[in-house]
Protein backbone atom coordinates (compact mmCIF):
# COMPACT_ATOMS: atom_id res chain seq x y z
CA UNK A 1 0.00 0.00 0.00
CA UNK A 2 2.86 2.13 0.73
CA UNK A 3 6.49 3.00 0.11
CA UNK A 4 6.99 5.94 2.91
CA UNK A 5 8.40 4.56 6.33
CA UNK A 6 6.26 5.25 9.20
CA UNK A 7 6.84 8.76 10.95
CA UNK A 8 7.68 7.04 14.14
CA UNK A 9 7.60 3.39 15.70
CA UNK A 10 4.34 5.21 17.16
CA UNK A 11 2.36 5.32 14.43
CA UNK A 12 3.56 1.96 12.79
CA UNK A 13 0.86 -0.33 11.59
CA UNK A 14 1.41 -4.02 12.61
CA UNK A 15 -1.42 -5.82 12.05
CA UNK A 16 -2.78 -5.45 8.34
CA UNK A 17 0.78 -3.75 7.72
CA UNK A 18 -0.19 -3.92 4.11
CA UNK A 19 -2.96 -1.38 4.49
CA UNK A 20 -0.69 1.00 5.34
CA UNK A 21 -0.48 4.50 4.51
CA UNK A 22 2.33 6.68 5.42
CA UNK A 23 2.37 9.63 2.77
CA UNK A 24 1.30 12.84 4.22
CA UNK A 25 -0.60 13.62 0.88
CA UNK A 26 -2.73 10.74 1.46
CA UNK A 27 -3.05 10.75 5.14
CA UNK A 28 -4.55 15.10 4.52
CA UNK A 29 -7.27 13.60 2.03
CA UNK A 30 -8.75 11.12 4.16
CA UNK A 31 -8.57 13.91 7.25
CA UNK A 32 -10.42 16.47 4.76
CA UNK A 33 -12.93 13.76 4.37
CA UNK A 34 -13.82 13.15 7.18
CA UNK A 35 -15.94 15.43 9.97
CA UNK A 36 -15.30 13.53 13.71
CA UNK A 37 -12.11 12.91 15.21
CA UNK A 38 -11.97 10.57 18.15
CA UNK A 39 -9.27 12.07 20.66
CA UNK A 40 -7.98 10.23 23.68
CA UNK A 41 -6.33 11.27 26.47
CA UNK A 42 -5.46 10.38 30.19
CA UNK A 43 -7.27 11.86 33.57
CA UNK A 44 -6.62 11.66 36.76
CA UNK A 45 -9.76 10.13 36.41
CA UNK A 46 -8.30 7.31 34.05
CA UNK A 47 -8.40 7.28 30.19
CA UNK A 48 -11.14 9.14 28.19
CA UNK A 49 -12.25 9.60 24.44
CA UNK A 50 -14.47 11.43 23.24
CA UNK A 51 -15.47 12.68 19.64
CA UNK A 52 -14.81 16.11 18.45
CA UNK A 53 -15.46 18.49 15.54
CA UNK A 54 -11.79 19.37 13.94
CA UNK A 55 -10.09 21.55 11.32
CA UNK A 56 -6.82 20.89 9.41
CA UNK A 57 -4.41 23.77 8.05
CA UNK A 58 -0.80 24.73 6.99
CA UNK A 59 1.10 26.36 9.18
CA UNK A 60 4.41 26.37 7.16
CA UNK A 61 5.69 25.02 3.55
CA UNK A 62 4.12 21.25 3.83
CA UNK A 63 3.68 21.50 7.80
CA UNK A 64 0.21 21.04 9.32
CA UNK A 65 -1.62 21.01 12.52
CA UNK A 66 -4.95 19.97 13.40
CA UNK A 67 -7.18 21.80 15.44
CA UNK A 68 -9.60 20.56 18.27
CA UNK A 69 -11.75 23.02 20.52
CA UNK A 70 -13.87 22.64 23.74
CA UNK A 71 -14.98 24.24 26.43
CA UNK A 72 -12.64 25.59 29.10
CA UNK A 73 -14.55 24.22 31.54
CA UNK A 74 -13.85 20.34 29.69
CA UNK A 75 -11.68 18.50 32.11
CA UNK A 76 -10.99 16.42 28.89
CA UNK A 77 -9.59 19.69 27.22
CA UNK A 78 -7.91 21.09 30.22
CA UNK A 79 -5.93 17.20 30.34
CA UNK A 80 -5.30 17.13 26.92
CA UNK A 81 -3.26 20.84 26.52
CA UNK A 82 0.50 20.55 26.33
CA UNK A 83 0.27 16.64 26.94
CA UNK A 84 0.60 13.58 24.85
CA UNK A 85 -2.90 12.82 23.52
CA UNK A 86 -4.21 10.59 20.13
CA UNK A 87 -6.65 11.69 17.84
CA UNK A 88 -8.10 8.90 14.81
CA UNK A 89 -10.48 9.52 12.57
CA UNK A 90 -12.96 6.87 10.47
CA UNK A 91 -14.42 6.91 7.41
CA UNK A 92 -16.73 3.52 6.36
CA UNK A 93 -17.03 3.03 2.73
CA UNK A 94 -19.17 -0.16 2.47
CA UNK A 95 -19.76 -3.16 4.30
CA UNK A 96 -17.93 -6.32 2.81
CA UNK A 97 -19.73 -9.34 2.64
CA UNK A 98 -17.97 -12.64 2.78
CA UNK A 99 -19.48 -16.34 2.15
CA UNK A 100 -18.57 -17.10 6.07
CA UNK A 101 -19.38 -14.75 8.99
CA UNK A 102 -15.57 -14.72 9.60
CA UNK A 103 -14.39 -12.92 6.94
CA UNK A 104 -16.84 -9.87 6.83
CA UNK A 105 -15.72 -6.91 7.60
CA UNK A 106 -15.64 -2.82 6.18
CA UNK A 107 -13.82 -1.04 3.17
CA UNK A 108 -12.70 1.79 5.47
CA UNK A 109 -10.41 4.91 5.98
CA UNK A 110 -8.49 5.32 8.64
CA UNK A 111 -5.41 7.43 10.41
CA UNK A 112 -3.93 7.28 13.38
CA UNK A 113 -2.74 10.89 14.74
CA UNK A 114 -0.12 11.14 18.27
CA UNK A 115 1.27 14.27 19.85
CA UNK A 116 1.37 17.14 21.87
CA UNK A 117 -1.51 19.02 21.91
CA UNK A 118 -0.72 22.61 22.73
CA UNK A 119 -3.21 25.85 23.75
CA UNK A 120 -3.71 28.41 21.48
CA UNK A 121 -4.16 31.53 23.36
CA UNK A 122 -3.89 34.63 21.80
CA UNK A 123 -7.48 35.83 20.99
CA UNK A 124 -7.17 36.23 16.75
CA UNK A 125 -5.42 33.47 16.48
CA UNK A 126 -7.57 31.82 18.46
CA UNK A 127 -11.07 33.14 16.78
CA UNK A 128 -8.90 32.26 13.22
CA UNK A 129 -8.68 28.59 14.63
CA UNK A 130 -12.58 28.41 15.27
CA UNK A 131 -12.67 29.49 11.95
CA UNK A 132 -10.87 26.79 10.75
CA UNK A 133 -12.54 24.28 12.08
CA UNK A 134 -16.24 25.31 11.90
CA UNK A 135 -15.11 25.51 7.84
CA UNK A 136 -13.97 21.99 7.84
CA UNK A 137 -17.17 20.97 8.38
CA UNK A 138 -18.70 23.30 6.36
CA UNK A 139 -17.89 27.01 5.22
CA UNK A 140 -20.79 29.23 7.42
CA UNK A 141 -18.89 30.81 9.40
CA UNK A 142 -20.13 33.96 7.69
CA UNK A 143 -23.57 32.90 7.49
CA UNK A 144 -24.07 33.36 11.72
CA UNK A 145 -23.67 35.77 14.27
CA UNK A 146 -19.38 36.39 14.82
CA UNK A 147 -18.30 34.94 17.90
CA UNK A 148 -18.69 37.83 20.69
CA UNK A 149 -15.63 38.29 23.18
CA UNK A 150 -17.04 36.09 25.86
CA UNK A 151 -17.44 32.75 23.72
CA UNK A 152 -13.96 33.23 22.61
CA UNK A 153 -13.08 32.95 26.36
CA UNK A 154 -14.97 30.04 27.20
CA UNK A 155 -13.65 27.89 24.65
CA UNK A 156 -10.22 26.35 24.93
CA UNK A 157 -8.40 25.81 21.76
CA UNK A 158 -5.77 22.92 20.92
CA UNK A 159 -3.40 22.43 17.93
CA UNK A 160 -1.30 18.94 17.48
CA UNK A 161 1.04 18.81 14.85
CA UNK A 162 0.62 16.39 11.79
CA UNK A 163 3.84 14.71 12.27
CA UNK A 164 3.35 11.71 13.99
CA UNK A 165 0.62 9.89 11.89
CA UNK A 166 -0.23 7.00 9.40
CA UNK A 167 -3.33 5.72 7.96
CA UNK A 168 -4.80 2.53 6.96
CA UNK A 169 -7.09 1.57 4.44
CA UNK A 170 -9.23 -1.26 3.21
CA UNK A 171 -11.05 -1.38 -0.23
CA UNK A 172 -12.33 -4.62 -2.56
CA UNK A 173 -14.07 -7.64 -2.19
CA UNK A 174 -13.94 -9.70 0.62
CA UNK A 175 -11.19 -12.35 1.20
CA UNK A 176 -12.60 -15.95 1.38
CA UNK A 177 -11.30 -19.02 1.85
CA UNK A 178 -10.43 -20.94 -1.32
CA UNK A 179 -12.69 -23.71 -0.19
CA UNK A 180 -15.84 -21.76 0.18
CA UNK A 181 -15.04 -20.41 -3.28
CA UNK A 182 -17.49 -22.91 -5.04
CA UNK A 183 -20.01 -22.49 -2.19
CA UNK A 184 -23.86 -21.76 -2.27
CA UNK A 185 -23.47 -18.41 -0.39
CA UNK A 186 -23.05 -14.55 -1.61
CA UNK A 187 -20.26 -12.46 -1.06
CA UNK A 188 -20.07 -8.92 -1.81
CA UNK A 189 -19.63 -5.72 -1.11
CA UNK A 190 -22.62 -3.28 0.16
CA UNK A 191 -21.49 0.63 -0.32
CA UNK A 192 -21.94 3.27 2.11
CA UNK A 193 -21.69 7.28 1.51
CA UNK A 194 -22.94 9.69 3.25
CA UNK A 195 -24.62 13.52 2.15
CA UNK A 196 -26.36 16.51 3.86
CA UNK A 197 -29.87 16.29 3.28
CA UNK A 198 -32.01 19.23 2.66
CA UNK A 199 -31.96 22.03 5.69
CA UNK A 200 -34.82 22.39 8.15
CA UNK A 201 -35.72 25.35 9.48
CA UNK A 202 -35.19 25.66 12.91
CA UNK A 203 -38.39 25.20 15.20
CA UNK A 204 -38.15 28.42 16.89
CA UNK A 205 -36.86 30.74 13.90
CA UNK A 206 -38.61 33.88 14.94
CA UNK A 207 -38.00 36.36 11.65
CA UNK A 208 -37.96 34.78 8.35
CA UNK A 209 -34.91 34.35 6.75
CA UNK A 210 -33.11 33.03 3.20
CA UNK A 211 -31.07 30.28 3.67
CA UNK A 212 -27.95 30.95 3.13
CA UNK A 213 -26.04 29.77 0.05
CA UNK A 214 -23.47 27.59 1.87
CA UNK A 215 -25.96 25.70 3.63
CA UNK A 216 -28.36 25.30 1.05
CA UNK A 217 -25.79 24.08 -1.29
CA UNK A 218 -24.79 21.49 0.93
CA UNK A 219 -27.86 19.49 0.82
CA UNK A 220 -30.10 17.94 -2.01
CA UNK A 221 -28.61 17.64 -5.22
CA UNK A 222 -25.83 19.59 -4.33
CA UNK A 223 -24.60 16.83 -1.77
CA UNK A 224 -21.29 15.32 -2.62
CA UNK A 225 -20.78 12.48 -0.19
CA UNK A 226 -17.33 12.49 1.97
């Protein structure tokens, strides 16, 4: 799957080794695919993950960071800032189908991200990372009310460098026994994508109002799966 070496002993794969990714090209496209990160890190409470909204930029000539917010209050947030913490994000492409219950599995995309996750503090810097990550999902930032002073405060913002990381992917049919080959069952694989539907107004929207362009054009025929 790949010719790169692994960033670090880390972020090796082992098992499945030939699903490996290590490129950073590759290992950005499946992180600006996908929308939830799942980010672990250790409490004096014991270990805790949780799933987060993120955002991905460059910070220098081929160097990125990903971004992670929370409330100040989060004692997951206030653990995670300046310490070691890992971050993986999923993306299922189809359920795979094999002739014996012990072969199915998922065509999948995967990475793996470990660092140190450090607090961004200085307010416009801070408001750009918001940005950054409310975009990832989708780009309405503009479309809202700007962040006032005191919800900059609450939140806490974290950036972790994108150098310790490596994916792992799985695509094609299943793989079957050769003796079940001629068997009487199916194998196959079932696809899964996912869009934005069409937007719903609100319940309580008070004053009518377009929507706005981003939004709308996320949803309908304008969806493009991720």
């Amino acid at each position: 799957m790949t010719d790169a070496a692994a960033p670090s002993s880390r972020t090796t794969v082992r098992r499945g080794a030939n699903r490996a990714v290590y490129e950073m090209e590759r290992v950005r496209s499946i992180l600006d695919a996908g929308v939830i990160a799942h980010v672990g890190v250790t409490t004096d409470d014991g270990p805790i993950v949780l799933p987060m909204a993120y955002g991905l930029r460059e910070v220098a000539d081929g160097e990125h960071e990903i971004l992670i917010h929370g409330a100040v209050a989060n004692a997951m947030m206030r653990a995670g800032e300046s310490l070691d913490i890992c971050l993986t994000v999923t993306i299922v492409d189809g359920l795979v189908v094999a002739r014996t219950p012990f072969h199915n599995s998922m065509n999948y995309r995967s990475v793996v991200v470990r660092g140190t996750a450090t607090a961004i503090r200085e307010p416009d810097a801070k408001l750009a990372a918001l940005r950054v990550i409310n975009d990832h999902v989708a780009p309405i930032w503009d479309t809202a009310r700007p962040p006032s002073e005191v919800d900059v405060k609450k939140t806490l913002v974290l950036a972790v460098p994108l150098v310790e990381a490596s994916a792992k992917v799985r695509d094609g049919d299943p793989v079957d026994d050769e003796a079940d080959m001629d068997g009487p069952h199916w194998a196959g694989v079932v696809p899964l994508t996912s869009t934005w539907g069409d937007p719903i107004p609100a319940s309580d929207l008070r004053v009518p109002a377009d929507v706005p362009a981003p939004v709308r054009e996320l949803g309908g025929t304008n969806a493009h799966p991720r």
